[in-house]
Structure formats: C-alpha cells, structure tokens
C-alpha atoms as a PDB file:
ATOM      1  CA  UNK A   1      75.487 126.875 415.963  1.00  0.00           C
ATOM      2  CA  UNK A   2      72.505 125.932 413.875  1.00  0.00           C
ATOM      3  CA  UNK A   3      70.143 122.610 414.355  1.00  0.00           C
ATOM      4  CA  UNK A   4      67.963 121.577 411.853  1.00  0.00           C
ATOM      5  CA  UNK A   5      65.507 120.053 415.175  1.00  0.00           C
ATOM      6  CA  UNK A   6      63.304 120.388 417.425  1.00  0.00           C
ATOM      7  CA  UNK A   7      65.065 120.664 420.418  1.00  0.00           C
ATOM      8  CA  UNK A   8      63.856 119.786 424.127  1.00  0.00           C
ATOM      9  CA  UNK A   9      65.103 121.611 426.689  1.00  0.00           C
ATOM     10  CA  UNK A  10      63.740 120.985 430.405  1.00  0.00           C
ATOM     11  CA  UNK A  11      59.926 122.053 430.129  1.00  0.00           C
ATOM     12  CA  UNK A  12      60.310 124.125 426.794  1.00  0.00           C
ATOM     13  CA  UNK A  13      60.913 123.800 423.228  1.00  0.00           C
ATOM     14  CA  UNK A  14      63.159 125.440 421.488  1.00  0.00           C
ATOM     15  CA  UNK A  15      62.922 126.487 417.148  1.00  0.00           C
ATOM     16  CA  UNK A  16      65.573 126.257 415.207  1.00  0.00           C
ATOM     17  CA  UNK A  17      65.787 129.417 413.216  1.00  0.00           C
ATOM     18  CA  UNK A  18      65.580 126.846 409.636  1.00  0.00           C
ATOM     19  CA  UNK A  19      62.696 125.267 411.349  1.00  0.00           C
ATOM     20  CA  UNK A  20      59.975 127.483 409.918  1.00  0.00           C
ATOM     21  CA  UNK A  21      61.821 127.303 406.299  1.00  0.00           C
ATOM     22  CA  UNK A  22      61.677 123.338 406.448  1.00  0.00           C
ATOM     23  CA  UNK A  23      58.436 123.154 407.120  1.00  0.00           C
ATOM     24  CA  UNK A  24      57.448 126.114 404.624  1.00  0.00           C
ATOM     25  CA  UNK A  25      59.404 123.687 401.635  1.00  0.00           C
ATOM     26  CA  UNK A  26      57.990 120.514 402.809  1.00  0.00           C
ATOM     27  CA  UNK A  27      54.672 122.140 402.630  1.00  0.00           C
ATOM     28  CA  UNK A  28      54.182 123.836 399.513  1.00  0.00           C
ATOM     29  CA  UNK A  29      56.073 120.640 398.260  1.00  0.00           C
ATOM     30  CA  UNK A  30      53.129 118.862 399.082  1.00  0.00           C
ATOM     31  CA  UNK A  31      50.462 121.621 397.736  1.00  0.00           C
ATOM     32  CA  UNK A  32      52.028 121.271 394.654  1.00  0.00           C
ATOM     33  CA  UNK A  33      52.763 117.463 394.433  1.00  0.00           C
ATOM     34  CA  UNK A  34      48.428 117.043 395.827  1.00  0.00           C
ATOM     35  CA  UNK A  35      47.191 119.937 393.651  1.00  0.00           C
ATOM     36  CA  UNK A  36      45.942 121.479 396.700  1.00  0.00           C
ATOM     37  CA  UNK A  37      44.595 124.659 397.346  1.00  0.00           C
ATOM     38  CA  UNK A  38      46.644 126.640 400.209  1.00  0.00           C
ATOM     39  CA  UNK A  39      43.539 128.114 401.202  1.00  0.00           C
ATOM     40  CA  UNK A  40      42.115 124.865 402.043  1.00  0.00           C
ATOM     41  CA  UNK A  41      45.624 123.778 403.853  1.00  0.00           C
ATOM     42  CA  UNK A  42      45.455 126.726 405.890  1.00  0.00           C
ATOM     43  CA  UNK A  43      41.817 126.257 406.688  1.00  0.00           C
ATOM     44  CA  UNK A  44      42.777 122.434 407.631  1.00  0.00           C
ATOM     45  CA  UNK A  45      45.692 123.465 409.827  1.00  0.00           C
ATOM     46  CA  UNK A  46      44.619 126.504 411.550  1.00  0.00           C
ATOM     47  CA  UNK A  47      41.587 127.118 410.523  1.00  0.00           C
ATOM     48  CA  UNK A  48      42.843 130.319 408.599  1.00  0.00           C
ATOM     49  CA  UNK A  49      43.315 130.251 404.696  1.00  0.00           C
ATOM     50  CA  UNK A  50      45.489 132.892 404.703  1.00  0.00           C
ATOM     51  CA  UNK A  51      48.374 130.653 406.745  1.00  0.00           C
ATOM     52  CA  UNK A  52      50.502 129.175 403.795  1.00  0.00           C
ATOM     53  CA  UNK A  53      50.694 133.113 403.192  1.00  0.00           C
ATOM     54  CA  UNK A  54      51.713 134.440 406.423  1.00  0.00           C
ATOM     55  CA  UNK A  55      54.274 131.412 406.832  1.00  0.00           C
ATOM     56  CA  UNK A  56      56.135 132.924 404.231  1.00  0.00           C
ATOM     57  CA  UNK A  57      56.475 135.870 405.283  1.00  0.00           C
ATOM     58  CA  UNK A  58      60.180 136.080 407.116  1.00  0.00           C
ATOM     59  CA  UNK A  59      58.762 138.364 410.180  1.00  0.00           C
ATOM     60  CA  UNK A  60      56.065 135.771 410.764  1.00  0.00           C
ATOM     61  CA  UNK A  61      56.200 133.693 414.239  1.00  0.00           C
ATOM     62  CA  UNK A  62      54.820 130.171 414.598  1.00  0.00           C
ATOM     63  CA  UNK A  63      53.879 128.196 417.692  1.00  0.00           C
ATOM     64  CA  UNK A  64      55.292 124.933 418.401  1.00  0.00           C
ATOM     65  CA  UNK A  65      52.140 123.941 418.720  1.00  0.00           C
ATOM     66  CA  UNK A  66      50.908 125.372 414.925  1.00  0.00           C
ATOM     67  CA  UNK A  67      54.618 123.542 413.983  1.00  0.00           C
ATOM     68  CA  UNK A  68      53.521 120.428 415.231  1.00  0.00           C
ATOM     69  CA  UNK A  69      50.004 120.419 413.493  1.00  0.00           C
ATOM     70  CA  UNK A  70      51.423 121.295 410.225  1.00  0.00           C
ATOM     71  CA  UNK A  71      53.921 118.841 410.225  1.00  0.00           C
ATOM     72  CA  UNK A  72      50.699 115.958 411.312  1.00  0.00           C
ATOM     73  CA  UNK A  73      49.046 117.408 408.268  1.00  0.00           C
ATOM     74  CA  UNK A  74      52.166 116.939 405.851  1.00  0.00           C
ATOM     75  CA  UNK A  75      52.544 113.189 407.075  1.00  0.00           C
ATOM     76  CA  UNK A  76      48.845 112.764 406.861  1.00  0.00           C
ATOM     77  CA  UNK A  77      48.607 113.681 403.571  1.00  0.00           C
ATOM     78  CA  UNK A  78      51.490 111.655 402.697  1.00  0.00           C
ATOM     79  CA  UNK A  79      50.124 108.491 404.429  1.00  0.00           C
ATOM     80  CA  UNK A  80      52.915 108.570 406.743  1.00  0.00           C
ATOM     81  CA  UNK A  81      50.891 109.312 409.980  1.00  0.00           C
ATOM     82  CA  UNK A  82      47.110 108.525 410.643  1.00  0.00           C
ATOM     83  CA  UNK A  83      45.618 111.194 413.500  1.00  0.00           C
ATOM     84  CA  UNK A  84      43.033 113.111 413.118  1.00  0.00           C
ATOM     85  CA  UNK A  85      43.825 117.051 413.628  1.00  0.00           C
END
C-alpha cells in the first residue's frame, strides 16, 4: 500500500516512495511558472546547483530533512509560508 504522506512513526519518518516525485513536479512547476534558474533553486535549498538535477535522477536519495526544506522553499516562493531557510 502506497501513501502519498509523510508519515510519523514513533521517533522516525517514513517516505513514501511518490514522495520524491511530488516534490520533483511541484518544483520544477514552480521553476517554470517563476522563470527561475534551477541552479539558483538548488543553491537556495542546499546550497548545491546541481540538486534540481540529481532529484531527478530515480537512484537519487533525499533526506527528510532536504524534503522538508524544499517543500519551505516551494511555499515560500508561492507566498504560502514566510520562514527564512
């Protein structure tokens, strides 16, 4: 059985295996809606400009923690979400 959530289990998270994909669509969604460079995005997010790149690649792994800062950036950028990353 597949969740499309973050899931909380006792002192752990657990990844759905779509989790990466949503987050992948939702943010080149919002490279191309901004006219951003994914260079930049990476740099913002991880501090790596290659990032947007290596998330697409299907044997790539990504920390909760890298999860959660992308998704602050997409609701950022979207005015959904004021923090500072």
């Amino acid at each position: 059985m597949m969740y499309n959530t973050l899931m909380s289990t006792g002192d752990y998270k657990v990844l759905t295996m779509n989790t990466k994909a949503e987050v992948l669509k939702e943010l080149e969604t919002l490279i191309k809606e901004k006219g951003l460079a994914k260079s930049t995005v990476g740099r913002i997010i991880t501090n790596d400009p290659t990032f947007v790149d290596r998330l697409r690649n299907p044997k790539t792994d990504i920390k909760t923690k890298t999860l959660d800062a992308t998704w602050r950036y997409i609701l950022q950028e979207r005015g959904q979400l004021k923090l500072d990353l």
